[in-house]
Protein backbone atom coordinates (compact mmCIF):
# COMPACT_ATOMS: atom_id res chain seq x y z
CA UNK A 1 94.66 96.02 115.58
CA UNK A 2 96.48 98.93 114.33
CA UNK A 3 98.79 100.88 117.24
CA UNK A 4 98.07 104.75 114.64
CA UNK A 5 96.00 106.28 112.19
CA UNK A 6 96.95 107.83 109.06
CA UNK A 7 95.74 111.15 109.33
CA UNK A 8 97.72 112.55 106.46
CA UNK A 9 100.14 112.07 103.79
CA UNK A 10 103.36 114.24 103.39
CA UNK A 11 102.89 115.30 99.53
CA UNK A 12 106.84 117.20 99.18
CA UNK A 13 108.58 119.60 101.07
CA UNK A 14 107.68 122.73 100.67
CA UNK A 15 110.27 126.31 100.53
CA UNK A 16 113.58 125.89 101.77
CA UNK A 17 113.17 126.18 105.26
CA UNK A 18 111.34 122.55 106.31
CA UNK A 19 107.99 123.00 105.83
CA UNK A 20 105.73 120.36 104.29
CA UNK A 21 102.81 120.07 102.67
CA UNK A 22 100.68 117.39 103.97
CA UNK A 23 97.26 116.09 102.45
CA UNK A 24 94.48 115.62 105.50
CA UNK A 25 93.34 111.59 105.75
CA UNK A 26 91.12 112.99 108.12
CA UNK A 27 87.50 115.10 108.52
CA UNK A 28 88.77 117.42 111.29
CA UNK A 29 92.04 118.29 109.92
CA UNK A 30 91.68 121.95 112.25
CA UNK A 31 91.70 119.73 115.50
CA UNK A 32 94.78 117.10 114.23
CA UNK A 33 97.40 119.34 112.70
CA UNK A 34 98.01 121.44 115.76
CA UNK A 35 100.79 122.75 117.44
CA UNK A 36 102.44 119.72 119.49
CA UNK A 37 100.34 117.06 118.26
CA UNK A 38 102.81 114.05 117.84
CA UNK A 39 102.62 112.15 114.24
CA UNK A 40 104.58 109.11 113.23
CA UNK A 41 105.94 107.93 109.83
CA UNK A 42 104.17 105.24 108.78
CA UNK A 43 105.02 102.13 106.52
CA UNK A 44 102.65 100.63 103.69
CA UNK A 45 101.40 98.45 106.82
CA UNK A 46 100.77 101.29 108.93
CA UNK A 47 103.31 100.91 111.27
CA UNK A 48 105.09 103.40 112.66
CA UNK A 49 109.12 104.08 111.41
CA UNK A 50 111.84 105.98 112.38
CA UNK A 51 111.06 108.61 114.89
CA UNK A 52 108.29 110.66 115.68
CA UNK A 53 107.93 114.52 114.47
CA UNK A 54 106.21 117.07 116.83
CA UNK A 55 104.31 119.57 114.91
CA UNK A 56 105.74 123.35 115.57
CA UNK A 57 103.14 125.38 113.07
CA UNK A 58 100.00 124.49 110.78
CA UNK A 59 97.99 125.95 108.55
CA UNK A 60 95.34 125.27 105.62
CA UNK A 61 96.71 125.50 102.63
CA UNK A 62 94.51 125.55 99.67
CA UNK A 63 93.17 121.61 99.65
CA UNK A 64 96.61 120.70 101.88
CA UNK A 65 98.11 121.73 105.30
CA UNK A 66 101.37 123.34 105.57
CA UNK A 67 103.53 121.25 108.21
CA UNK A 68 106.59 122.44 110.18
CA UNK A 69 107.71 120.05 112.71
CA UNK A 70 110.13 120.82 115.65
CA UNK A 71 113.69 120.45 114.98
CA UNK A 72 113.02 120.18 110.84
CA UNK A 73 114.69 123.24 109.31
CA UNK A 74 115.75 122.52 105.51
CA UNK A 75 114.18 119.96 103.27
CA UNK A 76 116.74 117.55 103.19
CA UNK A 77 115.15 115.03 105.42
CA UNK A 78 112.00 115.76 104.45
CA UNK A 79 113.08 114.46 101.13
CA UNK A 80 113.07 111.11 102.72
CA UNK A 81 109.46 111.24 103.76
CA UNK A 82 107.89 112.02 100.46
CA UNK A 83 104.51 110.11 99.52
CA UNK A 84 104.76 108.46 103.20
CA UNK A 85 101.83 108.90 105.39
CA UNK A 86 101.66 110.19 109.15
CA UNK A 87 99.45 108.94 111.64
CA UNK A 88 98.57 109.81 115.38
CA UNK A 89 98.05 107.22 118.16
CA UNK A 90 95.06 105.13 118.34
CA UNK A 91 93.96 106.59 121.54
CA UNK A 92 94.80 110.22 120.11
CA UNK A 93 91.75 109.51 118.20
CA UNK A 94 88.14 110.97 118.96
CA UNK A 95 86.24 108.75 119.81
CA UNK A 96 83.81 107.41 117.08
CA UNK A 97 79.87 108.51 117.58
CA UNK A 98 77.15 105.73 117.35
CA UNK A 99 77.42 103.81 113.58
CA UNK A 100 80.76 105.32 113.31
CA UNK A 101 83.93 103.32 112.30
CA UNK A 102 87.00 102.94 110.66
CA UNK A 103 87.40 101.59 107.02
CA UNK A 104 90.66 98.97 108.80
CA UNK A 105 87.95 97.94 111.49
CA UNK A 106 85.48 96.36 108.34
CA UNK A 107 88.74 93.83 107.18
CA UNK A 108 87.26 90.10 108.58
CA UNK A 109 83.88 91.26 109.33
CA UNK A 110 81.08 88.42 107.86
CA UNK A 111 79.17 89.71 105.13
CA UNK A 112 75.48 88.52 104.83
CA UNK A 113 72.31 89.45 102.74
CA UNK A 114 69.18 91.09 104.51
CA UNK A 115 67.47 87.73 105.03
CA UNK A 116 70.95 86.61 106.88
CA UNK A 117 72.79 84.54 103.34
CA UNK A 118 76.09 84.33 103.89
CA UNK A 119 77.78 85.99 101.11
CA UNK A 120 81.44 85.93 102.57
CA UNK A 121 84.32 88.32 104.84
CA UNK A 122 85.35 91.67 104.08
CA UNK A 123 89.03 91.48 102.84
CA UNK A 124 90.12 94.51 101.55
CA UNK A 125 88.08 98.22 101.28
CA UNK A 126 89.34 99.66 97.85
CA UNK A 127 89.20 103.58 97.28
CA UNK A 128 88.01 104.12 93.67
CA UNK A 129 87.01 107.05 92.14
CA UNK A 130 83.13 106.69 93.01
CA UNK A 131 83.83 105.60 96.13
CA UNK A 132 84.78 102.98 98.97
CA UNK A 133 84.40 99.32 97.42
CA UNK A 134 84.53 96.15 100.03
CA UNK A 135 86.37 93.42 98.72
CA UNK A 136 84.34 90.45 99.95
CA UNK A 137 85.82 86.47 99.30
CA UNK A 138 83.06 83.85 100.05
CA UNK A 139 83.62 80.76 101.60
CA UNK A 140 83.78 79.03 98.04
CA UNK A 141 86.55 81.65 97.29
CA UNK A 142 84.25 83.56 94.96
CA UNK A 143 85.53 86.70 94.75
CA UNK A 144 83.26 89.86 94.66
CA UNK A 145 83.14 94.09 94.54
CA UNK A 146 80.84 95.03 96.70
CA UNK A 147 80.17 99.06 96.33
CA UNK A 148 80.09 100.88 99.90
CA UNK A 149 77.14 102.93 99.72
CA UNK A 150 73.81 102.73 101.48
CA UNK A 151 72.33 101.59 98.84
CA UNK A 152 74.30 98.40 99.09
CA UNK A 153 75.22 98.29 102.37
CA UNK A 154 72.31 98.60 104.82
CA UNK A 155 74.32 97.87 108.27
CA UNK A 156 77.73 97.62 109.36
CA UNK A 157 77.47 95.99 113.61
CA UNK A 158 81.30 96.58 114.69
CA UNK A 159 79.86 94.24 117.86
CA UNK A 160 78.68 91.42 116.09
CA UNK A 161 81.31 91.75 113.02
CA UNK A 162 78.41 91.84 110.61
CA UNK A 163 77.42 93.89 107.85
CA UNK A 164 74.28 93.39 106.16
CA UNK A 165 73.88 94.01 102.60
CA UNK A 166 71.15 94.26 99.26
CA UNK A 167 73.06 94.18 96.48
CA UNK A 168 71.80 94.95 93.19
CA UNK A 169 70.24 91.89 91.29
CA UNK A 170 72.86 89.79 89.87
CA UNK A 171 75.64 91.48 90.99
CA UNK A 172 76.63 88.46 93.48
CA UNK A 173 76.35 86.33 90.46
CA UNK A 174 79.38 88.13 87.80
């Protein structure tokens, strides 16, 4: 399990004076970026490098936030942290209302038709353009796109690792 959650990710400095301009990973970007909320720099895996950056001011900026975190007063190291992401603590996090749940918590989950056919485990979610796709390998190591709509997927159970799904006829089958 993942110890943070990307919330956002730092875009390029912004002025001269260390602010940032962050895009929101998150819903509630209002109740994240606030004044002393702790972030960490996160790797490609998530984890968290180097050390962690209080935030000192926030505000919406068009589609973005405007960042400045305590201690951060030119751009130069801010450089440095272009196009990486920042995420809080785990247990920073609301906590998630019924059928709620993250896309890293659907990775190993069993994947099974309405009238309970195995069709394999979720490997990777993929962000495309129209949306969330699962990527789901079978036990036969057929792979397959699965899109992640409710259309398509009818139930995710984060207590029995299942989600139940109808694809469209055929799909299974490319």
């Amino acid at each position: 399990m993942p110890t943070h959650l990307a919330v956002g990710l730092l875009k390029k400095p912004h002025g001269l004076k260390g602010d940032v301009i962050i895009y929101p990973l998150t819903d509630a970007p209002e109740q994240v970026f606030v004044p002393g909320r702790v972030v960490a720099v996160l790797d490609k895996q998530g984890r968290p490098v180097g050390r962690d950056l209080v935030v000192q001011k926030a505000r919406a900026y068009h589609r973005a936030w405007l960042l400045h975190f305590e201690g951060v007063e030119d751009r130069t190291a801010l450089e440095e942290m272009r196009e990486r992401y920042f995420g809080i603590d785990v247990g920073e996090a609301r906590p998630l209302a019924e059928g709620e749940f993250y896309l890293h918590e659907l990775i190993g989950l069993r994947v099974e038709l309405k009238d309970k056919s195995p069709v394999g485990t979720v490997h990777s979610v993929y962000e495309a353009p129209q949306g969330y796709l699962l990527g789901v390998r079978s036990e036969g190591g057929r792979e397959h796109l699965l899109p992640f709509n409710p259309e398509v997927v009818r139930r995710v159970d984060r207590a029995d690792r299942l989600v139940v799904v109808t694809p469209p006829e055929g799909l299974l089958e490319l």
